[in-house]
N, C-alpha and C. Protein backbone atom coordinates (compact mmCIF):
# COMPACT_ATOMS: atom_id res chain seq x y z
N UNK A 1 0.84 -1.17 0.00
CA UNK A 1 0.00 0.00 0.00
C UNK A 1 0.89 1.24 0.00
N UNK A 2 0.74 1.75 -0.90
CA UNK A 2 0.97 3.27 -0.94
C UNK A 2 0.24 4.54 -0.07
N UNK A 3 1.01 5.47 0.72
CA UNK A 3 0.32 6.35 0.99
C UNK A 3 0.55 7.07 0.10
N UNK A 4 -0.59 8.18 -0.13
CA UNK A 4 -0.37 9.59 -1.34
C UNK A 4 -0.62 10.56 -0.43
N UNK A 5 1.10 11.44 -0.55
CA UNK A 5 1.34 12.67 -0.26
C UNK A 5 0.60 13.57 -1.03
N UNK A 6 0.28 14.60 -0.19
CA UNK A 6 -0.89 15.47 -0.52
C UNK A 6 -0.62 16.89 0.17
N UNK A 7 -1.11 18.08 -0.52
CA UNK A 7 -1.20 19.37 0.25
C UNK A 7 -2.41 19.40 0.72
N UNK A 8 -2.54 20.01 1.53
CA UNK A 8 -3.58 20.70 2.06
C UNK A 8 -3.84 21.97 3.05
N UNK A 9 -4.13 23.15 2.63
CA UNK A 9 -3.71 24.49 3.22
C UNK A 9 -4.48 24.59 4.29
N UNK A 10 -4.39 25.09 5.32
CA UNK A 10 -5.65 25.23 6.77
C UNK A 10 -5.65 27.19 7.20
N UNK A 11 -6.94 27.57 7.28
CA UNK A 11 -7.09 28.63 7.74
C UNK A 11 -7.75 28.52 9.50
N UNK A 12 -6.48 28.87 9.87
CA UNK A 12 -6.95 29.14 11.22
C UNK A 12 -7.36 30.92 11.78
N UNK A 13 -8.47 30.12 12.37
CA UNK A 13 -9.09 31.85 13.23
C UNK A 13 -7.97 32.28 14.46
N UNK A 14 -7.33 33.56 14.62
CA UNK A 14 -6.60 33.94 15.93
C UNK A 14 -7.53 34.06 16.74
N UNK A 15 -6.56 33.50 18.08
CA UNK A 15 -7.33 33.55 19.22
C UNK A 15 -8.66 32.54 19.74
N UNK A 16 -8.47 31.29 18.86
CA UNK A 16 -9.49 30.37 18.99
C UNK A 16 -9.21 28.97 18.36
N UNK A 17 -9.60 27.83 20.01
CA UNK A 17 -9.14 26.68 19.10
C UNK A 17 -9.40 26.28 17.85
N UNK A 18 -8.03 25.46 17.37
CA UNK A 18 -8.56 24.69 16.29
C UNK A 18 -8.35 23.48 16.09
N UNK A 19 -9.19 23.07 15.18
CA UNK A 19 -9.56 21.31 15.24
C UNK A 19 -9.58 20.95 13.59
N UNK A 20 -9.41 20.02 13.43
CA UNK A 20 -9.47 19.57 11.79
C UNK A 20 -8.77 18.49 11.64
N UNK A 21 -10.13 17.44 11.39
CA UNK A 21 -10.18 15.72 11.13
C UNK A 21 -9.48 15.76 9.35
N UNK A 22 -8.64 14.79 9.17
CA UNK A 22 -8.05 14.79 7.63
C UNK A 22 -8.04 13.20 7.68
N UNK A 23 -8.22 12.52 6.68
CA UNK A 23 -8.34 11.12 6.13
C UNK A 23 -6.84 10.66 5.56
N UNK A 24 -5.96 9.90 5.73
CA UNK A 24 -4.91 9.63 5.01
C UNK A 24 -5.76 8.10 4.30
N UNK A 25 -4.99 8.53 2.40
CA UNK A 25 -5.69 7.45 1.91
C UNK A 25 -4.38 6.41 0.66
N UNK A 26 -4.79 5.53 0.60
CA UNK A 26 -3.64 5.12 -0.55
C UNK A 26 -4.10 5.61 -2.06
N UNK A 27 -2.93 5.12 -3.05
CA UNK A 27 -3.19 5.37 -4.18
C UNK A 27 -4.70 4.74 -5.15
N UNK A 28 -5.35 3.88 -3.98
CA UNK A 28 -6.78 3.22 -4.80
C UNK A 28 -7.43 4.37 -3.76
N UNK A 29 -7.63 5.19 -3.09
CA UNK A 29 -8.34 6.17 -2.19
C UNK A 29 -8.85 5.45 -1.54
N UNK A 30 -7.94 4.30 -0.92
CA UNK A 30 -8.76 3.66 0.01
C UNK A 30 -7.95 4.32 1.76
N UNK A 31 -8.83 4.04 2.99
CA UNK A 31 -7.88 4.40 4.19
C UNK A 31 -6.72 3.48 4.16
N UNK A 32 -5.92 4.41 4.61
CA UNK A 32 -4.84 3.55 5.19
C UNK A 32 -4.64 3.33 6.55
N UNK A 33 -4.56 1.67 7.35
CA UNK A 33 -4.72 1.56 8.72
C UNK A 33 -3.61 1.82 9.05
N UNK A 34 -3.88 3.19 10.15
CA UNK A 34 -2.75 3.63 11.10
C UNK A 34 -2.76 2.75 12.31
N UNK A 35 -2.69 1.70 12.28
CA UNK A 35 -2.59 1.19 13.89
C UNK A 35 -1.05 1.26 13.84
N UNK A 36 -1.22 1.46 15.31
CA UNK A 36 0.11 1.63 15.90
C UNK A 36 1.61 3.11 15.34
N UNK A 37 0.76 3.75 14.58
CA UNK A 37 1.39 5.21 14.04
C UNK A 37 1.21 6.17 15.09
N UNK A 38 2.22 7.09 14.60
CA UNK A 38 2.09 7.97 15.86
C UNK A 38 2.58 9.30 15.02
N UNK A 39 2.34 10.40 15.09
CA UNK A 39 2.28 11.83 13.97
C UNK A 39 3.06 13.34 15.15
N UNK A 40 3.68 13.91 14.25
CA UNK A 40 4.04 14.92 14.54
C UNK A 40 3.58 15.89 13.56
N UNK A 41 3.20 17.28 14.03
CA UNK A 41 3.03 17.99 13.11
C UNK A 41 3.34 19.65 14.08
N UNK A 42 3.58 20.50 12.85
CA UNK A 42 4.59 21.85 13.31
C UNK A 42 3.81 22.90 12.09
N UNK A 43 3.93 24.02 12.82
CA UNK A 43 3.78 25.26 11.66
C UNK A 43 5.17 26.30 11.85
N UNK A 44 5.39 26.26 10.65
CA UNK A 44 6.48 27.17 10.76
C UNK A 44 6.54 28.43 9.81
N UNK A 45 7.32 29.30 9.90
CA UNK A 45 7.71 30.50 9.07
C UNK A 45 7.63 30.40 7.56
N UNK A 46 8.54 29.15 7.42
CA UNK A 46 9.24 28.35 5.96
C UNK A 46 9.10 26.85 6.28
N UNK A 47 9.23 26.62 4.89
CA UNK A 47 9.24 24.67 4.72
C UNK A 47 10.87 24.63 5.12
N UNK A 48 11.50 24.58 6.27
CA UNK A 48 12.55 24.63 6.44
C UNK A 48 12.76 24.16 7.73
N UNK A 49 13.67 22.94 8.52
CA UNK A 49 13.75 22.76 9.73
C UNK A 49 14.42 23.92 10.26
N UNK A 50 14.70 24.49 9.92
CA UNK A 50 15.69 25.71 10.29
C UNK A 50 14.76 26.95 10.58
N UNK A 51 13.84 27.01 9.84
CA UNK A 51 12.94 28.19 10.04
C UNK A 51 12.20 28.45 11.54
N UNK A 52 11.93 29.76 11.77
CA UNK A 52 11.14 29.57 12.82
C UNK A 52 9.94 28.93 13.29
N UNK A 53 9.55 28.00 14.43
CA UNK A 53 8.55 27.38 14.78
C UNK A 53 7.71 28.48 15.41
N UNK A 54 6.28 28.28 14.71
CA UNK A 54 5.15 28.98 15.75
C UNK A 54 4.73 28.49 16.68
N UNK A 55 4.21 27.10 16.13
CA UNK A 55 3.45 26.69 17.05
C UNK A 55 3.58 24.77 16.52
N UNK A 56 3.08 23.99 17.59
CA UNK A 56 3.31 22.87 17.19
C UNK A 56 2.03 22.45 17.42
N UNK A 57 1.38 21.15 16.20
CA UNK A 57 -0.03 20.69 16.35
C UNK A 57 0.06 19.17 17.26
N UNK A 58 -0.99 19.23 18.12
CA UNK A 58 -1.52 17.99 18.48
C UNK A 58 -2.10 17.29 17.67
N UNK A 59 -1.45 16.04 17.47
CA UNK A 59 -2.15 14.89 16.80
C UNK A 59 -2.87 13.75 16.54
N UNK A 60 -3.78 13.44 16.85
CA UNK A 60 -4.37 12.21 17.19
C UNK A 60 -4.50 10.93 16.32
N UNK A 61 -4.36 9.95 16.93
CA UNK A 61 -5.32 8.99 15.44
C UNK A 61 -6.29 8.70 15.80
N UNK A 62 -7.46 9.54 15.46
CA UNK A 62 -8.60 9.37 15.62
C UNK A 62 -9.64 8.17 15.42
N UNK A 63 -8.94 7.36 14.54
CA UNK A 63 -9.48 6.17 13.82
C UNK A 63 -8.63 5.69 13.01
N UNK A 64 -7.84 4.36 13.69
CA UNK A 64 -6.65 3.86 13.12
C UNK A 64 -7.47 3.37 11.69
N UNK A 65 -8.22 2.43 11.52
CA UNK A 65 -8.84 1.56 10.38
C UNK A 65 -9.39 2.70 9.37
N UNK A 66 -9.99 3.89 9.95
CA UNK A 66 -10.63 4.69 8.43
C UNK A 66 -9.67 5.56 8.53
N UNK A 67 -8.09 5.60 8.88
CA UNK A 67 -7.21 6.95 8.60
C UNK A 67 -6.86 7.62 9.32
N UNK A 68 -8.15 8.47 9.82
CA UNK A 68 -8.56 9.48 10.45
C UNK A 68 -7.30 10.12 11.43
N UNK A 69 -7.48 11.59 11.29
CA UNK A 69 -6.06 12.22 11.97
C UNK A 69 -7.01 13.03 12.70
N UNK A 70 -6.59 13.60 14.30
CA UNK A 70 -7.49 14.83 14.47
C UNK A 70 -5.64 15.87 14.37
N UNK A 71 -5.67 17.09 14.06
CA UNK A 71 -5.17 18.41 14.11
C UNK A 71 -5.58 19.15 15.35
N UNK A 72 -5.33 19.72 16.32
CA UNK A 72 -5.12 20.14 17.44
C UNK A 72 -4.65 21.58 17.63
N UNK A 73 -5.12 22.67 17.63
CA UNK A 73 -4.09 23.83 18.66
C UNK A 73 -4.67 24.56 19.43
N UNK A 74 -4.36 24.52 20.74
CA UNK A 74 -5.18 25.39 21.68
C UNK A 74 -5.01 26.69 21.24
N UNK A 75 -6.51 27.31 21.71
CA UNK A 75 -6.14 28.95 21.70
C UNK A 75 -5.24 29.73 21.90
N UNK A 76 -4.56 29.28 23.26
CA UNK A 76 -3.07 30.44 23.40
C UNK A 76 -2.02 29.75 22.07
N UNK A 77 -2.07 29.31 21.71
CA UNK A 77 -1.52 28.89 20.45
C UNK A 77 -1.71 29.58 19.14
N UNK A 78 -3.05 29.88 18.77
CA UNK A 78 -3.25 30.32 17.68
C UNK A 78 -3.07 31.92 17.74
N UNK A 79 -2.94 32.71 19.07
CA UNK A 79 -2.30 33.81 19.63
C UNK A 79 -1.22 33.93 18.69
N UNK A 80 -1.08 34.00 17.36
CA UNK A 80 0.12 34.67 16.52
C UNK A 80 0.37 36.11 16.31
N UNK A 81 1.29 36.58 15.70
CA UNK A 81 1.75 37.90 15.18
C UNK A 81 1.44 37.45 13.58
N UNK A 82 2.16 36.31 13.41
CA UNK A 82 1.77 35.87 11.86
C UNK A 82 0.40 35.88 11.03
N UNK A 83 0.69 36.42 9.78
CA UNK A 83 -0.19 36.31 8.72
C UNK A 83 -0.15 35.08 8.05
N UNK A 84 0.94 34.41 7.83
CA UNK A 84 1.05 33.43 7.20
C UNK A 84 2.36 32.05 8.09
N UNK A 85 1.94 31.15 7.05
CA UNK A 85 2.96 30.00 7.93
C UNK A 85 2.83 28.71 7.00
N UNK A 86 3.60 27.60 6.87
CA UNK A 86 3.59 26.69 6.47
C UNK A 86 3.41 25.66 7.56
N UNK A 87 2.78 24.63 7.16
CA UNK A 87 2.73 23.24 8.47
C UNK A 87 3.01 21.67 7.77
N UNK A 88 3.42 21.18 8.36
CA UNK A 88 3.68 19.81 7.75
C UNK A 88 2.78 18.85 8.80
N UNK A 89 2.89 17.27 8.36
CA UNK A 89 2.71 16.46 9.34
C UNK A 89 3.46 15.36 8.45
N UNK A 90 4.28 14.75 9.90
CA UNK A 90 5.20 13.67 9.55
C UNK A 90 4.35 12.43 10.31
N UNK A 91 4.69 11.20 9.90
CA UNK A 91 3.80 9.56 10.67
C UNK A 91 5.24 9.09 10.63
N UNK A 92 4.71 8.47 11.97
CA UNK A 92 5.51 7.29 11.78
C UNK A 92 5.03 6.01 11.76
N UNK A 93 5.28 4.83 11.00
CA UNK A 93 4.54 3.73 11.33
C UNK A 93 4.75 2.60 12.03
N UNK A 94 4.22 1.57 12.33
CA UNK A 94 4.63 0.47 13.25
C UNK A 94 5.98 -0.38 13.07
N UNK A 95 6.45 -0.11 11.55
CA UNK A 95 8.03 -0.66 11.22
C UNK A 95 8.80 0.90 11.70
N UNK A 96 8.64 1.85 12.63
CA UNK A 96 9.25 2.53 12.63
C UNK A 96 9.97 3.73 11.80
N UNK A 97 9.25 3.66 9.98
CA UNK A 97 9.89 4.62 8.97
C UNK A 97 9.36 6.01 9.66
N UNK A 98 9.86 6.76 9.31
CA UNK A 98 9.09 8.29 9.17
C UNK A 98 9.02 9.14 8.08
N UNK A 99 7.96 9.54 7.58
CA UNK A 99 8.13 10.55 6.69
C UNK A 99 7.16 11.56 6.61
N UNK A 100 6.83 12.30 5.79
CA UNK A 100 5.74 13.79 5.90
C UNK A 100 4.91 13.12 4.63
N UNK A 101 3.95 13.11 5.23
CA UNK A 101 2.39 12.89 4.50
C UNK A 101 1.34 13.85 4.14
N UNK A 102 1.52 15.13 4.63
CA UNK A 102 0.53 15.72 4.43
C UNK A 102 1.44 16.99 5.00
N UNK A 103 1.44 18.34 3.72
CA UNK A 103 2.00 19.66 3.93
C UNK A 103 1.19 20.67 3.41
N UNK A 104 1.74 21.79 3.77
CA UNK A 104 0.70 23.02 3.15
C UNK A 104 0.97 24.38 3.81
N UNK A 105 0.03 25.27 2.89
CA UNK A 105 0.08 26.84 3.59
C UNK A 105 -0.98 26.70 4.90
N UNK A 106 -0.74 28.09 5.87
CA UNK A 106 -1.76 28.36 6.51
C UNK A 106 -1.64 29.74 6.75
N UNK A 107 -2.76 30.27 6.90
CA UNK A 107 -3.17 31.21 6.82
C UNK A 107 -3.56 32.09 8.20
N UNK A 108 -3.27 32.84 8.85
CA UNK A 108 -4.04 33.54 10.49
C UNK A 108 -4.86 34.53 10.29
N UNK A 109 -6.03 34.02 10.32
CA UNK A 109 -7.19 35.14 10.13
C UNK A 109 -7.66 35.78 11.38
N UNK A 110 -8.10 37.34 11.12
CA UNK A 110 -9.13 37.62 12.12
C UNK A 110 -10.33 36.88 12.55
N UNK A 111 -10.85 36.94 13.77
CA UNK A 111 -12.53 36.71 13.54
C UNK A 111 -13.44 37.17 12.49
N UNK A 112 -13.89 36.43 11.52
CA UNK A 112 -14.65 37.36 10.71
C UNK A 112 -15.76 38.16 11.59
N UNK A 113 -16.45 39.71 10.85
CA UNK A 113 -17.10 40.14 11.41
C UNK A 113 -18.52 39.63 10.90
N UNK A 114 -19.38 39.31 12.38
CA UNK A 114 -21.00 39.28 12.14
C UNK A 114 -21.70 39.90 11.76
N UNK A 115 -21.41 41.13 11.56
CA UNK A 115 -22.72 41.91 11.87
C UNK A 115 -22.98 42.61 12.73
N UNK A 116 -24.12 43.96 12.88
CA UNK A 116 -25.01 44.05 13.57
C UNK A 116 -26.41 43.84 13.29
């Protein structure tokens, strides 16, 4: 089974958690079972280990058999100066490889406004 590396950009609101379930799938788009994987994931300045870290995501496996990832950052977290940022997420799997499965832009938005 193949996993397929993929982008995917995330807009986070400042000043408010965030959460966001993502599916890892193989090259037939089927899930791929994460049992026993374990994920790191980071936002940074640049796609660069060298670059500055903002903030780092909590990762879950939400559901080893359908994929399922949860994305994680508490509010005092999303507390940036930044407009922009890149984030990765690396797996590791039960033979121990590691690699980045899933990268992208992100974005730090205001609260949008409601209204009166």
């Amino acid at each position: 089974m193949t996993v397929q590396r993929t982008t995917y950009d995330l807009d986070i609101i400042k000043d408010r958690d965030f959460s966001r379930n993502i599916y890892l799938r193989d090259a037939n788009n089927d899930a791929v079972d994460l049992t026993g994987w374990t994920g790191i994931a980071q936002i940074r300045e640049a796609m660069s280990p060298e670059s500055v870290l903002i903030a780092n995501i909590v990762v879950t496996i939400a559901n080893a058999a359908l994929g399922k990832i949860n994305l994680y950052i508490a509010q005092a977290n999303t507390k940036v100066c930044q407009a922009t940022g890149v984030w990765d997420l690396a797996l590791t799997n039960a033979a121990d490889l590691t690699d980045t499965y899933v990268y992208g832009n992100i974005t730090f938005s205001l609260v949008p406004s409601t209204g009166a």
